[in-house]
Protein backbone atom coordinates (compact mmCIF):
# COMPACT_ATOMS: atom_id res chain seq x y z
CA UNK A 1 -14.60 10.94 -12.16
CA UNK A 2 -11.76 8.50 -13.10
CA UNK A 3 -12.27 5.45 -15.77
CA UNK A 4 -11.49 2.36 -14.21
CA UNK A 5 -8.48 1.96 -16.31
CA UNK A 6 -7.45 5.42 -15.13
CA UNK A 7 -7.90 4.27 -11.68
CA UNK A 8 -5.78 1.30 -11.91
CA UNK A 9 -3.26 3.07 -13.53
CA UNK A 10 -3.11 5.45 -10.39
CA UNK A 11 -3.17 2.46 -8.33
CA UNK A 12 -0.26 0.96 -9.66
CA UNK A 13 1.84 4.23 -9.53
CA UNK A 14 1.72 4.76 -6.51
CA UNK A 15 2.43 1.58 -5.48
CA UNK A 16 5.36 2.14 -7.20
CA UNK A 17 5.84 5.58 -6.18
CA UNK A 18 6.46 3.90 -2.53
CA UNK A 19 8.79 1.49 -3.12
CA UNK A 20 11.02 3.99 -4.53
CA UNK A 21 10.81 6.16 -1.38
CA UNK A 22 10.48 4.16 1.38
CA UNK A 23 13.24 1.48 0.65
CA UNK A 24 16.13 4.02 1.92
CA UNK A 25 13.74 3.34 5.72
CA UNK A 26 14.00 -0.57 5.14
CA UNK A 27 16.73 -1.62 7.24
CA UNK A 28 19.67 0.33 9.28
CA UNK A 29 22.61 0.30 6.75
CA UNK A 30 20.23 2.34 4.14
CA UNK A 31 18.42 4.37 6.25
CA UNK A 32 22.27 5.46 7.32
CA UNK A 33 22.89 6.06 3.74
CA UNK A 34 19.29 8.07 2.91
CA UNK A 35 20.18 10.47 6.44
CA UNK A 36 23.83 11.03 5.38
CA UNK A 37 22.22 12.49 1.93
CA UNK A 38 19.81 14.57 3.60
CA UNK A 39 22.40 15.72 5.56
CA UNK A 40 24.31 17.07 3.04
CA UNK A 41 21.10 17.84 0.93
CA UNK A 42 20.21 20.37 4.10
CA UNK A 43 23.59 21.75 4.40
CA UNK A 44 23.68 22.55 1.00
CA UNK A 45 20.27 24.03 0.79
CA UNK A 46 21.77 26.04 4.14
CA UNK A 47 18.86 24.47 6.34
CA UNK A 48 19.28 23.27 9.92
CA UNK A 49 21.66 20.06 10.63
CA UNK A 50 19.07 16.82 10.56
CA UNK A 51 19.42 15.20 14.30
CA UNK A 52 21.29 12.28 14.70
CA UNK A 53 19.34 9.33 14.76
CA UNK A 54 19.45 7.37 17.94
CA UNK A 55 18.39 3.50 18.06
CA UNK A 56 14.68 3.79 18.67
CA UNK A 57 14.49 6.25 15.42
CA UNK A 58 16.00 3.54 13.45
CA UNK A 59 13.73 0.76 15.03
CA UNK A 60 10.98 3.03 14.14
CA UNK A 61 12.11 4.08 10.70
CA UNK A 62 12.85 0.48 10.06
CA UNK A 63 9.40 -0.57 11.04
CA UNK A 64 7.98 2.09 8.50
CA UNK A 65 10.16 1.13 5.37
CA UNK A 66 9.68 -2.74 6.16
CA UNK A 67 5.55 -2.12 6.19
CA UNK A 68 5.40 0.34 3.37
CA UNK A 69 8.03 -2.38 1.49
CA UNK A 70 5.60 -4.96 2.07
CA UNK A 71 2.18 -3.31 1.60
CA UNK A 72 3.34 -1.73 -1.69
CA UNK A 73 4.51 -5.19 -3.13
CA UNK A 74 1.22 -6.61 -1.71
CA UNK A 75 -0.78 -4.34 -3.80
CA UNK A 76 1.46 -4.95 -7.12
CA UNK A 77 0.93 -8.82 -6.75
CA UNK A 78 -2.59 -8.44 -5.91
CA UNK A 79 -3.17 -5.89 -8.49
CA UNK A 80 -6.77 -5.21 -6.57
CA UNK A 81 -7.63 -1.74 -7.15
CA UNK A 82 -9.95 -1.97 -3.55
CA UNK A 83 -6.64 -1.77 -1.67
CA UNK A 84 -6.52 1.98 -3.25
CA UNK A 85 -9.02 3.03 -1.21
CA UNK A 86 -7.35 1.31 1.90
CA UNK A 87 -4.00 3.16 0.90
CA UNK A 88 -5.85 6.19 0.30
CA UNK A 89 -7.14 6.39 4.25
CA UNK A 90 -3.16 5.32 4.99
CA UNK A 91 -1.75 8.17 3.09
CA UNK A 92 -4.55 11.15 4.55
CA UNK A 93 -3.17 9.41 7.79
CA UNK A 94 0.57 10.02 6.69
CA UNK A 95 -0.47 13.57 5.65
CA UNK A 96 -2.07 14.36 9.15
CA UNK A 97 1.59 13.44 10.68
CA UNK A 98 3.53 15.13 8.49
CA UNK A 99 2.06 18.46 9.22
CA UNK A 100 2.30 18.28 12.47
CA UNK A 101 6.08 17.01 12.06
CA UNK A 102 6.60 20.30 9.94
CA UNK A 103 4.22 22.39 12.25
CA UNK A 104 7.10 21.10 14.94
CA UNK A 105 10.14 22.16 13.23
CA UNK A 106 10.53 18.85 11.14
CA UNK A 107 12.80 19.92 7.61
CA UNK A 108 10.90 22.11 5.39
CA UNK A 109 12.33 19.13 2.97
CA UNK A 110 9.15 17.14 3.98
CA UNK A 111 6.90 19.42 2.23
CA UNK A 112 7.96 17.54 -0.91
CA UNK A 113 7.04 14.08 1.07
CA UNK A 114 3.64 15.79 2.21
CA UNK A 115 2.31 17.28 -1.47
CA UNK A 116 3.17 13.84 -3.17
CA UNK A 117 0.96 12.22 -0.20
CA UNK A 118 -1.91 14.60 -0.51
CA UNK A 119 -2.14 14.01 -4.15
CA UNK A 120 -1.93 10.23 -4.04
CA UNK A 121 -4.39 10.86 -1.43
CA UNK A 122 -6.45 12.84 -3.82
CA UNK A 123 -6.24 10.75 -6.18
CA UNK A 124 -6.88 7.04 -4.80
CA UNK A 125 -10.40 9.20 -3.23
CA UNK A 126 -11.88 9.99 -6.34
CA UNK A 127 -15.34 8.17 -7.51
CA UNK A 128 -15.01 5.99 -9.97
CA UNK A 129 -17.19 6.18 -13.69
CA UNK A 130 -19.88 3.26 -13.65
CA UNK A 131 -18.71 1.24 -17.00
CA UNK A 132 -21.23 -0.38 -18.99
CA UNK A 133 -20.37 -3.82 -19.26
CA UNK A 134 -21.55 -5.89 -22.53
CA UNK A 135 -24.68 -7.22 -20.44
CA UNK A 136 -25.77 -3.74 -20.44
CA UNK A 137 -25.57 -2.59 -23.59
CA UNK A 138 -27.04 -5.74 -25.69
């Protein structure tokens, strides 16, 4: 079981944790960028070439970054640890689709995505301590 402070500390990092990973997605000139690095990440890790991305896996990727983007800032302004659980649901979802990306051939480079994910997941599903308040102890 996680203090509350714990919890909110969690909270915040990943929040964090997403705006660091998902900006590259955000719009078409950095997504470019990010794919050009994993290109040459895979080559020199002797993996696969990455496909070329056509226009509707830009839209798409756009879409992604510009949600996550948003939804992570949302939860640092808010700075409401109920949205944790919310995320939490979101990133079992992500988890679900990145195995079967992987189980389809997708770079063995999104296993790295997938733990991080899983233990956010983890993480942002664990009960929370019951804290006595000053009510309860007087």
């Amino acid at each position: 079981m996680l203090s509350q402070r714990q919890f909110h500390r969690i909270y915040r990092l990943s929040a964090w944790y997403d705006l660091i990973v998902t900006w590259p997605f955000a719009t078409p000139i950095t997504l470019a960028l990010f794919w050009s690095s994993m290109g040459t990440a895979h080559d020199a890790l002797g993996l696969a070439p990455l496909p070329a991305l056509d226009t509707y896996a830009v839209l798409f990727a756009n879409f992604f970054g510009t949600v996550v983007l948003i939804w992570s800032v949302l939860r640092l302004r808010l700075n409401d640890v109920r949205l944790a659980r919310y995320d939490a649901v979101g990133r079992w979802s992500f988890s679900a689709w990145q195995l079967y990306a992987l189980s389809q051939g997708a770079s063995p480079i999104l296993w790295g995505f997938l733990i991080a994910e899983v233990i956010w997941a983890i993480l942002q599903s664990l009960p929370l301590r019951k804290e006595a308040t000053a009510a309860q102890s007087a």
